[in-house]
C-alpha atoms as a PDB file:
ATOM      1  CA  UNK A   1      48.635 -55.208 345.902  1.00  0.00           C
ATOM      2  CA  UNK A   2      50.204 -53.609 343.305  1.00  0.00           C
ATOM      3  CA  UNK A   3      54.277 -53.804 343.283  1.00  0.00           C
ATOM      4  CA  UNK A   4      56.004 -50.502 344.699  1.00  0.00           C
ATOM      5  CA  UNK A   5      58.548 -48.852 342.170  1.00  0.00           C
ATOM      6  CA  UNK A   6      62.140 -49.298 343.616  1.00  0.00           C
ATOM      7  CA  UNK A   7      63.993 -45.831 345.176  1.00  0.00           C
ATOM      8  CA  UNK A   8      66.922 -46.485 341.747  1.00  0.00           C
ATOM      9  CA  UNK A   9      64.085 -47.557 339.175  1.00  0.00           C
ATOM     10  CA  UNK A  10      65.059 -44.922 336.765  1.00  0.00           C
ATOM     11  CA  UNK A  11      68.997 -45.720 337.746  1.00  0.00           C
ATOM     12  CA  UNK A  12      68.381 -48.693 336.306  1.00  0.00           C
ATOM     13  CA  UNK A  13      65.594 -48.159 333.808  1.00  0.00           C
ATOM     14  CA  UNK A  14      68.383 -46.200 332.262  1.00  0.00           C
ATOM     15  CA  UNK A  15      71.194 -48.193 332.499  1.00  0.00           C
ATOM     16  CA  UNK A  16      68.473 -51.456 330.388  1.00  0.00           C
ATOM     17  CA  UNK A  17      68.456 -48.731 327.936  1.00  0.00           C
ATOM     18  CA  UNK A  18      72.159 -48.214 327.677  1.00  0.00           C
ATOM     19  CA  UNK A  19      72.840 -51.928 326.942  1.00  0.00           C
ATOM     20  CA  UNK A  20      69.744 -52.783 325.166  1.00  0.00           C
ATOM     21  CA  UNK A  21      70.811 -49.574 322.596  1.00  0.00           C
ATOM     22  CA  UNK A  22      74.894 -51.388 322.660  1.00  0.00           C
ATOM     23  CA  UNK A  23      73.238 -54.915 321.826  1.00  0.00           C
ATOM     24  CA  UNK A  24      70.827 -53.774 319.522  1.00  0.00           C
ATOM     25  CA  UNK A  25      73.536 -51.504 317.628  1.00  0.00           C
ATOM     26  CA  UNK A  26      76.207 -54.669 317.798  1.00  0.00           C
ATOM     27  CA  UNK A  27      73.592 -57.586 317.140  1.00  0.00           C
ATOM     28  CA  UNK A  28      70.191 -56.118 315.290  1.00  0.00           C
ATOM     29  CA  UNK A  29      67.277 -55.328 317.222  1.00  0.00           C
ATOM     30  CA  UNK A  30      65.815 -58.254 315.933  1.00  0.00           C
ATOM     31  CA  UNK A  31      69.429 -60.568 316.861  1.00  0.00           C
ATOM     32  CA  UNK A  32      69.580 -59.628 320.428  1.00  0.00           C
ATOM     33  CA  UNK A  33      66.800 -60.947 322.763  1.00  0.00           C
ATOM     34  CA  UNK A  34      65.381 -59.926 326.199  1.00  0.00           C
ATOM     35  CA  UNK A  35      67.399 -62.337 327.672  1.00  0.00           C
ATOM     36  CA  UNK A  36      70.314 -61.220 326.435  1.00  0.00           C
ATOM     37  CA  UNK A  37      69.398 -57.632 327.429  1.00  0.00           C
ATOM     38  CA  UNK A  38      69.197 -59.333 331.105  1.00  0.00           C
ATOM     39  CA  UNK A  39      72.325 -61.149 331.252  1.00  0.00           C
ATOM     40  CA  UNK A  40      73.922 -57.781 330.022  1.00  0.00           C
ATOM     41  CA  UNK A  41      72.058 -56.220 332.822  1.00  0.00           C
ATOM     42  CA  UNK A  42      73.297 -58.211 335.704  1.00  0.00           C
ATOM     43  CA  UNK A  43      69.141 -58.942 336.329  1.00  0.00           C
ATOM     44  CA  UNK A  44      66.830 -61.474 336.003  1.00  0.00           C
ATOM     45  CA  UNK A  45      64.343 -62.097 333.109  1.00  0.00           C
ATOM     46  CA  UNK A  46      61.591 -61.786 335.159  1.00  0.00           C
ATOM     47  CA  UNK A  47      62.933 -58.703 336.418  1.00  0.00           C
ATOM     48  CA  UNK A  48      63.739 -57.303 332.602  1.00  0.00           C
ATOM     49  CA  UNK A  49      59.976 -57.632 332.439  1.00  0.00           C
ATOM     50  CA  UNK A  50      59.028 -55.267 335.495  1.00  0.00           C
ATOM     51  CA  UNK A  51      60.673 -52.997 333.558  1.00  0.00           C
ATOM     52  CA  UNK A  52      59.341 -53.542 329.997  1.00  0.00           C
ATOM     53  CA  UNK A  53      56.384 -55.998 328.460  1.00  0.00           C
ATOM     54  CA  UNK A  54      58.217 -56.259 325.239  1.00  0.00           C
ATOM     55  CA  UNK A  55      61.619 -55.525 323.063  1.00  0.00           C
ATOM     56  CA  UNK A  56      59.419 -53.181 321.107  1.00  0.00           C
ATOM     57  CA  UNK A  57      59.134 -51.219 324.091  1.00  0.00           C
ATOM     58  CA  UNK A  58      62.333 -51.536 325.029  1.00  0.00           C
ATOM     59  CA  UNK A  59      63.866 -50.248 321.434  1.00  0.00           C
ATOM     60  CA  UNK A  60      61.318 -47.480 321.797  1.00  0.00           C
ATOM     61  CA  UNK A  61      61.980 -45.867 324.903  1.00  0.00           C
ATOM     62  CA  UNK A  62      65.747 -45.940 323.891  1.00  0.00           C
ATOM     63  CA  UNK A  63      65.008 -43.553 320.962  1.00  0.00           C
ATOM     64  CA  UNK A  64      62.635 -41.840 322.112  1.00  0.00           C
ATOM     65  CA  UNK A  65      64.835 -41.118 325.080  1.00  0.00           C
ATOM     66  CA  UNK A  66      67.485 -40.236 322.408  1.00  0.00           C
ATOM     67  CA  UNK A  67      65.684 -37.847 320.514  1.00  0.00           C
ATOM     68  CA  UNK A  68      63.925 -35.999 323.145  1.00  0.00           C
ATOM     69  CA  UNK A  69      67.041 -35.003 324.525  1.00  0.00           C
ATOM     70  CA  UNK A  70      68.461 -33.962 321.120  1.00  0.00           C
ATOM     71  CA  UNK A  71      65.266 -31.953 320.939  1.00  0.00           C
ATOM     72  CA  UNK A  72      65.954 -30.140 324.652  1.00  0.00           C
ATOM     73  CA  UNK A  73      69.076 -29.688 323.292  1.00  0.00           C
ATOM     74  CA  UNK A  74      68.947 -27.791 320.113  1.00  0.00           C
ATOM     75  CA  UNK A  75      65.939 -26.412 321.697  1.00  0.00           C
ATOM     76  CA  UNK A  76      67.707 -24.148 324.268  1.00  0.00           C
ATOM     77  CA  UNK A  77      70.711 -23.478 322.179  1.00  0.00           C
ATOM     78  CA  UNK A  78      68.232 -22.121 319.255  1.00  0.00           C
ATOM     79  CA  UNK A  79      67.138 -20.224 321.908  1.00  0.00           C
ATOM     80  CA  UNK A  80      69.771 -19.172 323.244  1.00  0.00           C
ATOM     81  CA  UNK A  81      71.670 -18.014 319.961  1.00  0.00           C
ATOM     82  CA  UNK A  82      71.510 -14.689 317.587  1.00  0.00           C
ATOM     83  CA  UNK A  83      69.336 -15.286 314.724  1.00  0.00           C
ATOM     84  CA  UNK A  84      71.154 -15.783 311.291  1.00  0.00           C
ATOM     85  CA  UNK A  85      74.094 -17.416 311.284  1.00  0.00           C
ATOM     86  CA  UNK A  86      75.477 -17.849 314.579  1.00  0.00           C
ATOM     87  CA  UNK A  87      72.512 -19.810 315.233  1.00  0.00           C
ATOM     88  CA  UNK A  88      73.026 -22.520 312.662  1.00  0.00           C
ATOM     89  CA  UNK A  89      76.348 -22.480 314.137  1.00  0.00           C
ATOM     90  CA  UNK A  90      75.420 -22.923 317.664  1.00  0.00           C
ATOM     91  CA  UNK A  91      72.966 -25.873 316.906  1.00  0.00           C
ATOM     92  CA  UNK A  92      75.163 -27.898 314.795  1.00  0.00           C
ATOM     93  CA  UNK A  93      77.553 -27.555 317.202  1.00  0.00           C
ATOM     94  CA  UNK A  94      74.962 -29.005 319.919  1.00  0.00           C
ATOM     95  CA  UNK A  95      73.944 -31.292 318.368  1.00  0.00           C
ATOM     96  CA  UNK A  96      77.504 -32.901 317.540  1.00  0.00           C
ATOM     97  CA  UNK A  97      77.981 -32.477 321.406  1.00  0.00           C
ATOM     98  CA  UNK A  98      75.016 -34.197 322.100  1.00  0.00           C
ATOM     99  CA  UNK A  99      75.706 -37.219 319.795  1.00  0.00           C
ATOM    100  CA  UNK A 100      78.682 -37.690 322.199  1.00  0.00           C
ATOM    101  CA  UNK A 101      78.809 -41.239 323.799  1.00  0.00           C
ATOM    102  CA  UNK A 102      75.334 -41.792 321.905  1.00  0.00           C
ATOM    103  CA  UNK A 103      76.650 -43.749 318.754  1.00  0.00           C
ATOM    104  CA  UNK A 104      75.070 -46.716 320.079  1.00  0.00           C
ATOM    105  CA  UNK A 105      71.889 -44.806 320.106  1.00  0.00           C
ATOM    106  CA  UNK A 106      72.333 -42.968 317.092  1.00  0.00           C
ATOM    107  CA  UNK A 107      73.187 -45.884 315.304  1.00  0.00           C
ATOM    108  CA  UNK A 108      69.879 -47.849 316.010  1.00  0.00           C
ATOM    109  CA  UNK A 109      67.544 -44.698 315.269  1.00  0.00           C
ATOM    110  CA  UNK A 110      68.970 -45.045 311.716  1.00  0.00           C
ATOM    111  CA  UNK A 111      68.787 -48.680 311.352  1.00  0.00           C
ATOM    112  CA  UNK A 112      65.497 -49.943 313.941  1.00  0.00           C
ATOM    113  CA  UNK A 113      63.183 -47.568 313.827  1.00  0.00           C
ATOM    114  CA  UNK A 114      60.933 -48.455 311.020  1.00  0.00           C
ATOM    115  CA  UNK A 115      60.451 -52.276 312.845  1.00  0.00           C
ATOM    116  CA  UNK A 116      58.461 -50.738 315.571  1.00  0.00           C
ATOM    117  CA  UNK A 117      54.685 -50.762 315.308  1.00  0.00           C
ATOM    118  CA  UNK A 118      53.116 -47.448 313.341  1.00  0.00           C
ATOM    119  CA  UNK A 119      52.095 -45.941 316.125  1.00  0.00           C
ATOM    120  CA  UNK A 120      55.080 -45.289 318.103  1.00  0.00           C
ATOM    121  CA  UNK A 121      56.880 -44.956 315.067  1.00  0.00           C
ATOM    122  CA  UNK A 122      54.820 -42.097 314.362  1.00  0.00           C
ATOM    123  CA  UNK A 123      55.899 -40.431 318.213  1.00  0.00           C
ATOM    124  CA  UNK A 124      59.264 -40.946 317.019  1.00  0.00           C
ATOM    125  CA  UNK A 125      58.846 -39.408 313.289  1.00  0.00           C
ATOM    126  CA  UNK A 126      57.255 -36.597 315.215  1.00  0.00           C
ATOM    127  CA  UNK A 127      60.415 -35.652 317.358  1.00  0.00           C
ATOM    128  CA  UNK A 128      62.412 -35.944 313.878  1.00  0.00           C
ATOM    129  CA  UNK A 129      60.514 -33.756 312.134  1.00  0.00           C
ATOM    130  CA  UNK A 130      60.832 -31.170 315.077  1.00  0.00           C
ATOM    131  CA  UNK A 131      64.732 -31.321 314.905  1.00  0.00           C
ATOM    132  CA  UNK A 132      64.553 -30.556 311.031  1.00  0.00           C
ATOM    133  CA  UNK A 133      62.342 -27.797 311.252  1.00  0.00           C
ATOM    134  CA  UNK A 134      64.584 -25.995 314.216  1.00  0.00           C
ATOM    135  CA  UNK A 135      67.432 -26.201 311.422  1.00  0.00           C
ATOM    136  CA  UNK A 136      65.286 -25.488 308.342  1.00  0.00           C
ATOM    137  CA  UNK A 137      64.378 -22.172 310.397  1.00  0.00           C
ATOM    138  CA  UNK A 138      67.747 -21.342 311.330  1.00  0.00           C
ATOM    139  CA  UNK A 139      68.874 -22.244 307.679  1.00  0.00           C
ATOM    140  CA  UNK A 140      66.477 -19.600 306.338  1.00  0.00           C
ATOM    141  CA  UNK A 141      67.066 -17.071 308.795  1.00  0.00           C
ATOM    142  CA  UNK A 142      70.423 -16.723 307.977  1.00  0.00           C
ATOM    143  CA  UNK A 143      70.130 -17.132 304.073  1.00  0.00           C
ATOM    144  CA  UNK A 144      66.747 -15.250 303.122  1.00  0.00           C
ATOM    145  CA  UNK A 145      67.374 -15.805 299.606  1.00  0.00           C
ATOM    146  CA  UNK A 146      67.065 -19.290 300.184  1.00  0.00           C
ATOM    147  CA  UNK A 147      63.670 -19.203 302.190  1.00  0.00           C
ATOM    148  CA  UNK A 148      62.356 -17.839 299.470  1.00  0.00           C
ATOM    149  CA  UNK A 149      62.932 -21.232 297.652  1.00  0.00           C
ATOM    150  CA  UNK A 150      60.975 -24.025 299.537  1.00  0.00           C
ATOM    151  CA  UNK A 151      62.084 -26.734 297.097  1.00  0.00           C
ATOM    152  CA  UNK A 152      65.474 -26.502 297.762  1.00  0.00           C
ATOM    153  CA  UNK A 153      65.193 -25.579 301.386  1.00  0.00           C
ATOM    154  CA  UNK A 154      64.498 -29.321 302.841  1.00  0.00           C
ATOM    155  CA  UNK A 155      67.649 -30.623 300.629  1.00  0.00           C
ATOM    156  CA  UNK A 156      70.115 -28.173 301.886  1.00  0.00           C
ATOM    157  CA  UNK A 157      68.525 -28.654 305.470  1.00  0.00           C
ATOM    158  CA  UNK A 158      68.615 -32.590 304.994  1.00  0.00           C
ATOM    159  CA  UNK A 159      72.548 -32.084 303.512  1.00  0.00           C
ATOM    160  CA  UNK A 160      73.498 -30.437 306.550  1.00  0.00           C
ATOM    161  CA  UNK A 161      72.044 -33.360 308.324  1.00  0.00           C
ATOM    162  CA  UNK A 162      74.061 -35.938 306.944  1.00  0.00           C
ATOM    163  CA  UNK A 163      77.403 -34.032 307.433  1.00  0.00           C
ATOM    164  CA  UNK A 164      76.410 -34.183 310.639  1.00  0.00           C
ATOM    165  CA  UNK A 165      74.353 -37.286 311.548  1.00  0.00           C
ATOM    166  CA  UNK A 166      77.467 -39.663 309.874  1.00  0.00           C
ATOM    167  CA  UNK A 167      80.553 -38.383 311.381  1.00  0.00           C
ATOM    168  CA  UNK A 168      80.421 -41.017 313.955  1.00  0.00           C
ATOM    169  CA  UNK A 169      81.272 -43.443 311.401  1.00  0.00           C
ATOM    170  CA  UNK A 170      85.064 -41.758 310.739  1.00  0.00           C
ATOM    171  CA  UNK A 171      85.054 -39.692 313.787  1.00  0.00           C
ATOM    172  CA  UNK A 172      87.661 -40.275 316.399  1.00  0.00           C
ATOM    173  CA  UNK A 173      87.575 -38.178 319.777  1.00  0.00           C
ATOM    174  CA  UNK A 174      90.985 -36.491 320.278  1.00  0.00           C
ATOM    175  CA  UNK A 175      92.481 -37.169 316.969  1.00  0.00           C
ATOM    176  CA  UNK A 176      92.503 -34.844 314.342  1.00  0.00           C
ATOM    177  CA  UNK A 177      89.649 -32.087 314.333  1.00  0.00           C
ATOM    178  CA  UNK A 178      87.343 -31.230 317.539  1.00  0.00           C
ATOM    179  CA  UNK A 179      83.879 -31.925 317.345  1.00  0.00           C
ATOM    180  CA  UNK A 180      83.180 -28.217 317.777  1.00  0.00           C
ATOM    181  CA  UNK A 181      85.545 -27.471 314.791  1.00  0.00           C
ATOM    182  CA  UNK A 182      83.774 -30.181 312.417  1.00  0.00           C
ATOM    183  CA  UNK A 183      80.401 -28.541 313.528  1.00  0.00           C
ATOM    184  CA  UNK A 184      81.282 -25.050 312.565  1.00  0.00           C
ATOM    185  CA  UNK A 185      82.752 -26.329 309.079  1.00  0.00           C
ATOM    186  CA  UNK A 186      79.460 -28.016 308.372  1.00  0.00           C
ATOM    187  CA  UNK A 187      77.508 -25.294 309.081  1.00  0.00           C
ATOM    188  CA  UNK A 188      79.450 -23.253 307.355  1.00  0.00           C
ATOM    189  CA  UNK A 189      79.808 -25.575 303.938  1.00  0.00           C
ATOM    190  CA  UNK A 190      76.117 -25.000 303.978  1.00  0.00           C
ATOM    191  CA  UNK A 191      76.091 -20.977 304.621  1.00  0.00           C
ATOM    192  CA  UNK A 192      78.845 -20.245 302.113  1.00  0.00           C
ATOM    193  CA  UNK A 193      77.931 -22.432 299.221  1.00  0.00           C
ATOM    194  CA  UNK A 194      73.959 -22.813 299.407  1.00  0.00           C
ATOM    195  CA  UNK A 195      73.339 -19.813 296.863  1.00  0.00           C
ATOM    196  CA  UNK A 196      76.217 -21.251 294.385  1.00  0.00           C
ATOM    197  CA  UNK A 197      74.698 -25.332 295.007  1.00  0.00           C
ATOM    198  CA  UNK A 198      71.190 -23.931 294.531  1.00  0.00           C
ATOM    199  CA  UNK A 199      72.240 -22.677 291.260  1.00  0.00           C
ATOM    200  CA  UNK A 200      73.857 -25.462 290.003  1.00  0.00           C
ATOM    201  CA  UNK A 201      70.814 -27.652 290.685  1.00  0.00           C
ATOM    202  CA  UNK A 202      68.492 -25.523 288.633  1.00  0.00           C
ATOM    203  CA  UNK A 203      70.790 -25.212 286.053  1.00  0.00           C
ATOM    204  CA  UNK A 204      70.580 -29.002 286.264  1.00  0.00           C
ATOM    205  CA  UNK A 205      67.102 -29.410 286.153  1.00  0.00           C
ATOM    206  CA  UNK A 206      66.497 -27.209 283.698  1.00  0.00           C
ATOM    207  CA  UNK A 207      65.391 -29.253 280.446  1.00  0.00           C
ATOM    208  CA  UNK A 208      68.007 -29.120 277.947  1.00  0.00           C
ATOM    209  CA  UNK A 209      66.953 -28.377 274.488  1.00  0.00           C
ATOM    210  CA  UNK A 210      66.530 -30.988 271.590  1.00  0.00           C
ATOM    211  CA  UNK A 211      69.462 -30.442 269.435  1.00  0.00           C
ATOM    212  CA  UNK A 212      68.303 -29.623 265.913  1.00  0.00           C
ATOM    213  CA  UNK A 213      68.845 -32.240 263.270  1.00  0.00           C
ATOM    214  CA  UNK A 214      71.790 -31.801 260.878  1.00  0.00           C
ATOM    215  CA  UNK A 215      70.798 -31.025 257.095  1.00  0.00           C
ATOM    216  CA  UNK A 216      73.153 -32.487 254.904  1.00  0.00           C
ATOM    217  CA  UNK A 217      75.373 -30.484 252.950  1.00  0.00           C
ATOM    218  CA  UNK A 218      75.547 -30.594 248.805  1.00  0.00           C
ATOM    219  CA  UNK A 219      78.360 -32.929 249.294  1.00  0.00           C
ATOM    220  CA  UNK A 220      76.567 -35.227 251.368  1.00  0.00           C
ATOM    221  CA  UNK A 221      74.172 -35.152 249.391  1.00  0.00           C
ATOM    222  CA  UNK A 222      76.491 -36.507 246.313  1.00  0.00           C
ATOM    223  CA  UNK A 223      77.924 -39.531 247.864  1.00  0.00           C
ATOM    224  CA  UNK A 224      74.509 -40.801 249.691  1.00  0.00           C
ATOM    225  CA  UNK A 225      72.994 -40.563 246.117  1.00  0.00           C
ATOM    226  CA  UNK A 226      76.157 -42.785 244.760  1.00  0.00           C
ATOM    227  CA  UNK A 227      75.805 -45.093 247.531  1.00  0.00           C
ATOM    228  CA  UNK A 228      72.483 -45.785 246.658  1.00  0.00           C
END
């Protein structure tokens, strides 16, 4: 007879996530072990595996956790906001809110991911690519100029990400500027600068033209005829 699911099973499905993401972010996924998940736990080994048949699992359900509530997230406030530029607003600011208390689990997405097996890495990629496209919309909503450009779209979208994705590695709740505050600066780096950073990067890229070789002069001429 098959084993009955316990009345807190997602209580504490939840709380093997929230350690396993702290000992995975503090030792390597591949450093921390199942039994060190349990011990962290307060539970057995044998009932770590009830929960989960393998680390991999475990390491995937804690992102994909992760980023399907980021996804809810900036869903509703995308959907919630005015088009343009209060909406690149709003979501930045969500999704700053929602990286609250989730450095563990932010912190792992960046550095685990790839050592699961292809095919839930590929679930995971999938909920990525569905956050950057909510802000790659909302960037070229609000700048139509831009939109128009699909090559430099994705960088200024991906630019905005990093702001964003690597505060928690100087950011310090209470002191100094709000999380809301560092949102709406982001954002707004990105709204009031993309048309003046888009044209410095074709200006860039532009090939530069072979600079013509010098003729000598009569003079020149006279002392590289002495010389030889």
């Amino acid at each position: 007879m098959a084993r009955t699911r316990a009345i807190d099973y997602d209580k504490k499905r939840l709380g093997i996530l929230s350690q396993s993401a702290r000992l995975f972010a503090q030792h390597g996924f591949t450093g921390t072990s199942i039994t060190m998940i349990a011990e962290a736990c307060g539970v057995s080994k044998a009932l770590m595996y009830h929960y989960y048949k393998s680390k991999d699992d475990v390491l995937f359900d804690v992102l994909a956790d992760h980023l399907k509530h980021l996804v809810t997230v900036i869903e509703e406030a995308a959907q919630t906001a005015r088009e343009g530029r209060p909406r690149l607003v709003a979501i930045s600011t969500a999704l700053l809110d929602a990286y609250r208390g989730a450095d563990a689990e932010h912190q792992v997405q960046i550095s685990s991911l790839k050592l699961l097996p292809p095919a839930q890495q590929d679930i995971l990629k999938e909920l990525e690519r569905r956050l950057v496209t909510i802000f790659s919309e909302a960037i070229a909503a609000a700048l139509p100029s831009v939109a128009r450009q699909s090559d430099t779209l994705k960088p200024l979208t991906m630019s905005l990400f990093g702001m964003l994705n690597w505060h928690y590695l100087w950011f310090r709740e209470g002191k100094g500027m709000t999380r809301e505050a560092y949102a709406r600066m982001a954002a707004n780096l990105i709204l009031s600068g993309a048309e003046d950073a888009i044209g410095a990067a074709t200006v860039s890229a532009a090939p530069s033209k072979a600079a013509a070789p010098v003729k000598p002069t009569p003079a020149k001429k006279k002392v590289e005829k002495a010389r030889s």
